[in-house]
N, C-alpha and C. Protein backbone atom coordinates (compact mmCIF):
# COMPACT_ATOMS: atom_id res chain seq x y z
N UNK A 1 -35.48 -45.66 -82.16
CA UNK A 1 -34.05 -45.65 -81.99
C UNK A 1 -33.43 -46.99 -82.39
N UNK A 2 -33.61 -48.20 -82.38
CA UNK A 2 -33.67 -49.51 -82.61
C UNK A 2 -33.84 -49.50 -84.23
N UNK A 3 -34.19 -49.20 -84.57
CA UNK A 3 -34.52 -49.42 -85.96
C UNK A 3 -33.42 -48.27 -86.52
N UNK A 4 -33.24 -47.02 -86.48
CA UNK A 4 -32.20 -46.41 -86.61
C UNK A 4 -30.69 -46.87 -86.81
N UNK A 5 -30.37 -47.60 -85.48
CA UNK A 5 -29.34 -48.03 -85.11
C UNK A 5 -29.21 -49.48 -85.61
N UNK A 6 -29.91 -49.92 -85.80
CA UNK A 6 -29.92 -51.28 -86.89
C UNK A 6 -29.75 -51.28 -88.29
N UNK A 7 -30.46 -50.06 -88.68
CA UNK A 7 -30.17 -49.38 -89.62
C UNK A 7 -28.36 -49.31 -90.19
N UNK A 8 -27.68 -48.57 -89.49
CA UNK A 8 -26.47 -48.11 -89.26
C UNK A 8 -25.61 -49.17 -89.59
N UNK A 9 -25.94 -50.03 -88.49
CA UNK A 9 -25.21 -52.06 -88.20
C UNK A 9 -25.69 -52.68 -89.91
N UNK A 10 -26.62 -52.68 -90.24
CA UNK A 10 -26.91 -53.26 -91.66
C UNK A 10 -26.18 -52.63 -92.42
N UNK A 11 -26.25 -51.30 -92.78
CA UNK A 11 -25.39 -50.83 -93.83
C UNK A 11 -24.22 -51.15 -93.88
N UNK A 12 -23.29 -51.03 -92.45
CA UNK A 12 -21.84 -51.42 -92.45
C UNK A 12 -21.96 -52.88 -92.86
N UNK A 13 -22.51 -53.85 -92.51
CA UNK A 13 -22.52 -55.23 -93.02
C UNK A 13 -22.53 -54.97 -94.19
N UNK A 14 -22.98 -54.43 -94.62
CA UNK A 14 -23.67 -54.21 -96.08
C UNK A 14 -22.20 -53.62 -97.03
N UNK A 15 -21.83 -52.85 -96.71
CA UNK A 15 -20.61 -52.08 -97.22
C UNK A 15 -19.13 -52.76 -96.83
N UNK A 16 -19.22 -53.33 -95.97
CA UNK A 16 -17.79 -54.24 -95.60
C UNK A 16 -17.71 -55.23 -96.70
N UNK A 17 -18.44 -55.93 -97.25
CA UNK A 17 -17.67 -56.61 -98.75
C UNK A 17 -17.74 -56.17 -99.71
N UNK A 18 -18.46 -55.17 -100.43
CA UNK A 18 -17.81 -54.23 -101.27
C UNK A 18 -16.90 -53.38 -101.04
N UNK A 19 -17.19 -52.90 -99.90
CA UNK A 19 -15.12 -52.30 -100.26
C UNK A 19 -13.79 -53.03 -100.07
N UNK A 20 -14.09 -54.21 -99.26
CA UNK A 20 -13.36 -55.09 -99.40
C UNK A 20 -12.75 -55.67 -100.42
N UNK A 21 -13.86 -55.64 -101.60
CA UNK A 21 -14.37 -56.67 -102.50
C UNK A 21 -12.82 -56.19 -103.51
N UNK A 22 -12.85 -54.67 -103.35
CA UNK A 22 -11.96 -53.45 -104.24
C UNK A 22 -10.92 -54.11 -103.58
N UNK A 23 -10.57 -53.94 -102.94
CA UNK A 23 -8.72 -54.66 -101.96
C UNK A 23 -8.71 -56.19 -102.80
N UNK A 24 -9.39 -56.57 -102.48
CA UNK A 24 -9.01 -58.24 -102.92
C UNK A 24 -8.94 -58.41 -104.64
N UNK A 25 -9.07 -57.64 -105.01
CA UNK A 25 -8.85 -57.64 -107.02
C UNK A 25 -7.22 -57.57 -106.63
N UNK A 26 -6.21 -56.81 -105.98
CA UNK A 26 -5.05 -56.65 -105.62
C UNK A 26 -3.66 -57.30 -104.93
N UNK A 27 -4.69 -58.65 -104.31
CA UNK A 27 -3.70 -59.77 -104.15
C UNK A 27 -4.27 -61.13 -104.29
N UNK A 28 -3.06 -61.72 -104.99
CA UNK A 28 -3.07 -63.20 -104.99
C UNK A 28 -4.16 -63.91 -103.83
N UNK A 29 -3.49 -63.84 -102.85
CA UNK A 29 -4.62 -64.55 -101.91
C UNK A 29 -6.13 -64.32 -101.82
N UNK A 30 -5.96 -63.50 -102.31
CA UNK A 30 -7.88 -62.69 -101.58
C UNK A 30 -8.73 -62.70 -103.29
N UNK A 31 -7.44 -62.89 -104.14
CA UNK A 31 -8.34 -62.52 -105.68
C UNK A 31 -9.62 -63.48 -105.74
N UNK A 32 -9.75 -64.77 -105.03
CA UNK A 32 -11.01 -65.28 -105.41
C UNK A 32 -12.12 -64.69 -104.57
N UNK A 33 -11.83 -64.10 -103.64
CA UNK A 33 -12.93 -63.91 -102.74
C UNK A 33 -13.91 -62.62 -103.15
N UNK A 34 -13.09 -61.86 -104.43
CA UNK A 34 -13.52 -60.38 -104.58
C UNK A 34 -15.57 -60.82 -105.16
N UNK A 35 -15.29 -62.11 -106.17
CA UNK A 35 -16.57 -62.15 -106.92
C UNK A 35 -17.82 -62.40 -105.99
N UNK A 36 -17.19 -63.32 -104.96
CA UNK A 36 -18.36 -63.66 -103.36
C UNK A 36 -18.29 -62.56 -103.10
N UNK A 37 -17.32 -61.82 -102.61
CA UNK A 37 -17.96 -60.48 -101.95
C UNK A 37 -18.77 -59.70 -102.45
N UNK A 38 -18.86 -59.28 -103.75
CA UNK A 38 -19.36 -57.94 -104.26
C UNK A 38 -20.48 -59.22 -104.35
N UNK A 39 -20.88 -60.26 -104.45
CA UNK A 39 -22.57 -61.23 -104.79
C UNK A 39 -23.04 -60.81 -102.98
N UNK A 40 -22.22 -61.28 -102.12
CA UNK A 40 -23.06 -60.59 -100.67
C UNK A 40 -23.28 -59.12 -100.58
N UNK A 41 -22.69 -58.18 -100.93
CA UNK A 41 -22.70 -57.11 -100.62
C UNK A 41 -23.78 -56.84 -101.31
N UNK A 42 -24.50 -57.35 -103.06
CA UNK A 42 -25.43 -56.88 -103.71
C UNK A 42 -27.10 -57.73 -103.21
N UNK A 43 -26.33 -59.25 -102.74
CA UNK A 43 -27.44 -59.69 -102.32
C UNK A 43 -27.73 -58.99 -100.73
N UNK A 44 -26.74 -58.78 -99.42
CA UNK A 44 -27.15 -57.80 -98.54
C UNK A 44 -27.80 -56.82 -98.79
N UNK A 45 -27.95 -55.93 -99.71
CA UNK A 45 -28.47 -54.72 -99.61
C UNK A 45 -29.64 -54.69 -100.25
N UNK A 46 -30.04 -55.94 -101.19
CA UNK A 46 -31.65 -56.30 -102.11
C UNK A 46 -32.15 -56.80 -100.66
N UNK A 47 -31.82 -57.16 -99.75
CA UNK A 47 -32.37 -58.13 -98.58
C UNK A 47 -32.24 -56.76 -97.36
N UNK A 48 -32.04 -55.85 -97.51
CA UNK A 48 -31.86 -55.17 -96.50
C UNK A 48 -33.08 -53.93 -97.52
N UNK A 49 -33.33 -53.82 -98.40
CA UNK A 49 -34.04 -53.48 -99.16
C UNK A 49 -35.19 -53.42 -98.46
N UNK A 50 -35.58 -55.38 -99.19
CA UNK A 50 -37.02 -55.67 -98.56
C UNK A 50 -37.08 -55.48 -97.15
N UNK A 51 -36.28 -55.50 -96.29
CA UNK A 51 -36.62 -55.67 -95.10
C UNK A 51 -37.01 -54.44 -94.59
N UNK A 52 -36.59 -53.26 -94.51
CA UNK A 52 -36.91 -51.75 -94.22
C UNK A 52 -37.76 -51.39 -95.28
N UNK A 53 -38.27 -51.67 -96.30
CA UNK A 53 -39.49 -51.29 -97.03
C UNK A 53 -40.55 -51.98 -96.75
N UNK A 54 -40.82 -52.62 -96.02
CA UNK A 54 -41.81 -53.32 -95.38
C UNK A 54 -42.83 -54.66 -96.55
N UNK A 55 -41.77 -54.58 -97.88
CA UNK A 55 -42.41 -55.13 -98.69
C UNK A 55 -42.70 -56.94 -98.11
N UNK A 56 -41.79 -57.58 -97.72
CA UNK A 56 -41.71 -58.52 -97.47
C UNK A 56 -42.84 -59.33 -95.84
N UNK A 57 -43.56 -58.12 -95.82
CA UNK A 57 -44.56 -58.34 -95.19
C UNK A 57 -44.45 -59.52 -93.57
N UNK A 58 -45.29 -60.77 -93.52
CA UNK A 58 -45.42 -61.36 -93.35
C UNK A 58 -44.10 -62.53 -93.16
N UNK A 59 -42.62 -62.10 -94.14
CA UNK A 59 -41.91 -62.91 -93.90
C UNK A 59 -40.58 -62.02 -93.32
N UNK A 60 -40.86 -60.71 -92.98
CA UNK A 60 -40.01 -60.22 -92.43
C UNK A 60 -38.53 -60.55 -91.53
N UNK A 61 -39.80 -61.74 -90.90
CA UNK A 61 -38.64 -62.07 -89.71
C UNK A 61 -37.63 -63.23 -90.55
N UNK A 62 -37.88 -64.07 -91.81
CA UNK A 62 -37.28 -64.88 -92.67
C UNK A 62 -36.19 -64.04 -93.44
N UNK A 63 -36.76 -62.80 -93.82
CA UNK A 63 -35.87 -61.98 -94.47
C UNK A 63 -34.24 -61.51 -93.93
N UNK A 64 -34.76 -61.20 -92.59
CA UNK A 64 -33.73 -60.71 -91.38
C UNK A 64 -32.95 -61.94 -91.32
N UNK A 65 -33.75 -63.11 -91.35
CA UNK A 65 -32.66 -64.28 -91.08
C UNK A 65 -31.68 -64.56 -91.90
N UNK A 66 -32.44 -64.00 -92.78
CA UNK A 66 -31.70 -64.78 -94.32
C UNK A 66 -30.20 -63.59 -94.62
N UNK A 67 -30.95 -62.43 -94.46
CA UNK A 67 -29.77 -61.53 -94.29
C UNK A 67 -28.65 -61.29 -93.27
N UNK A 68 -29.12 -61.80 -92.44
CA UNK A 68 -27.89 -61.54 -91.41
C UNK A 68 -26.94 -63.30 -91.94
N UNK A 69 -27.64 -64.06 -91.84
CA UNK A 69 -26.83 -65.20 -92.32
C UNK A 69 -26.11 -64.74 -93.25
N UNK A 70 -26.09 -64.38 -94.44
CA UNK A 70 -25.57 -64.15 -95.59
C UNK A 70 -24.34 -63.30 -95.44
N UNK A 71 -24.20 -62.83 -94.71
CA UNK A 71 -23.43 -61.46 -93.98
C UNK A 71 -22.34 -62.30 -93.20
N UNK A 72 -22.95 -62.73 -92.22
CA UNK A 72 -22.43 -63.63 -91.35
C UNK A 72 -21.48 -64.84 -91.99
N UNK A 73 -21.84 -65.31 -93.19
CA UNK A 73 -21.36 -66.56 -93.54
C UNK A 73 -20.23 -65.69 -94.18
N UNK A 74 -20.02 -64.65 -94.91
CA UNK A 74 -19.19 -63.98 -95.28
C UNK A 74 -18.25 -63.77 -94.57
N UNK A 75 -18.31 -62.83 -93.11
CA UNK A 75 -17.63 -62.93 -92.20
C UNK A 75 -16.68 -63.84 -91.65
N UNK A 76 -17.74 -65.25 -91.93
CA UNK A 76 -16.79 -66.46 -91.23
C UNK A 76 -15.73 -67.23 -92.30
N UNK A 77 -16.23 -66.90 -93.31
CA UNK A 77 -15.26 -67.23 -94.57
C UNK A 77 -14.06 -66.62 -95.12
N UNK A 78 -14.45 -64.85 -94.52
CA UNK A 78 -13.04 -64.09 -94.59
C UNK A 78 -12.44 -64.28 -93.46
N UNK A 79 -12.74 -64.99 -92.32
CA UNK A 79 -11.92 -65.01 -91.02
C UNK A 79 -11.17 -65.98 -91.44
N UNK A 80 -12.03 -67.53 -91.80
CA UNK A 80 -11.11 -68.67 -92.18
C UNK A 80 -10.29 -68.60 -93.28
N UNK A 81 -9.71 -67.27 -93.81
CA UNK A 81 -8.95 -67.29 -95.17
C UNK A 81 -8.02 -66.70 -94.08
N UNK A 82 -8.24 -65.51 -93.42
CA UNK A 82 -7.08 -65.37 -92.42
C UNK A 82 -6.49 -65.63 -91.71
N UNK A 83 -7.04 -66.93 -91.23
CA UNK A 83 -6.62 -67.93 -90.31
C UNK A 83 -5.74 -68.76 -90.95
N UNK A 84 -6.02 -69.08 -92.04
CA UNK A 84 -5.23 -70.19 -93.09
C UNK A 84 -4.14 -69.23 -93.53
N UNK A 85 -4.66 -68.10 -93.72
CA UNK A 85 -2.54 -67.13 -94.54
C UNK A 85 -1.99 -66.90 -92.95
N UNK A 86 -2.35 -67.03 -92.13
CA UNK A 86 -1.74 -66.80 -90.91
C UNK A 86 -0.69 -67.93 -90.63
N UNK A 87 -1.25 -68.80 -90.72
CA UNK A 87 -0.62 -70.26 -90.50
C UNK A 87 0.63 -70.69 -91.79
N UNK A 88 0.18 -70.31 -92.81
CA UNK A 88 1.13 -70.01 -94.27
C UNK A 88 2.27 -69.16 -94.50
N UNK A 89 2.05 -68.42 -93.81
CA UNK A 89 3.52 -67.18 -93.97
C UNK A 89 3.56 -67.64 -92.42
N UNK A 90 6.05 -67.36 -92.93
CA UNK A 90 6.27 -67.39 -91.72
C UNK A 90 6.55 -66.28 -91.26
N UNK A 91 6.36 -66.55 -89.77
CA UNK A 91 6.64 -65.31 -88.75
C UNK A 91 7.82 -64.72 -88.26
N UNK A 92 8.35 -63.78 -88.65
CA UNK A 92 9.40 -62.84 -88.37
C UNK A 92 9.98 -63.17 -87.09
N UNK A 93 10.64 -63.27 -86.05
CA UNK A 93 11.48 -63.39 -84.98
C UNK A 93 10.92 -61.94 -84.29
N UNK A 94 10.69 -61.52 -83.28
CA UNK A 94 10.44 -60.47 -82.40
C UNK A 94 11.94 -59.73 -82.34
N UNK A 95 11.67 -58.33 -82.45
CA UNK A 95 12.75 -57.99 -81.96
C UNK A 95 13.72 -57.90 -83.37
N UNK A 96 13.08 -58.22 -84.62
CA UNK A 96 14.13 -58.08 -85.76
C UNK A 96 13.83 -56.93 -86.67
């Protein structure tokens, strides 16, 4: 069940910057991020590859690291782009 359900969690990692990758060809702000995304999304899924084919043997647990980092660093790089257009555009008045 663990492996199933990890399963599931990898793929969505896996698929959140390629379809992303499609949105960000579409605006100014996000246009640089499209070429990093679709490189994690292809390097996530060669690394999510080895890791459920059992090829990587012996470095399994390096593999997992390496992949969830990769994922992860993505994550924290599209947060800090949203954090920065957040702070850049101004904010509407409540109530208008």
């Amino acid at each position: 069940m663990h492996e199933l359900v990890s399963l599931l969690v990898f793929l969505a990692l896996v698929a959140a910057p390629l379809v992303l990758a499609r949105a960000f060809a579409g605006g100014a702000p996000w246009r640089d991020l499209r070429a990093y995304s679709i490189t994690t999304g292809v390097v996530g899924l060669v690394l999510l590859v080895l890791l459920f084919s059992g090829v990587a043997g012996s470095w399994t647990g390096v593999v997992q690291r390496v992949f969830v980092t990769v994922l992860l660093l993505w994550i924290a790089i599209l947060g800090a782009r949203l954090i920065r257009l957040s702070r850049v555009r101004p904010r509407e008045p409540a109530g208008s």
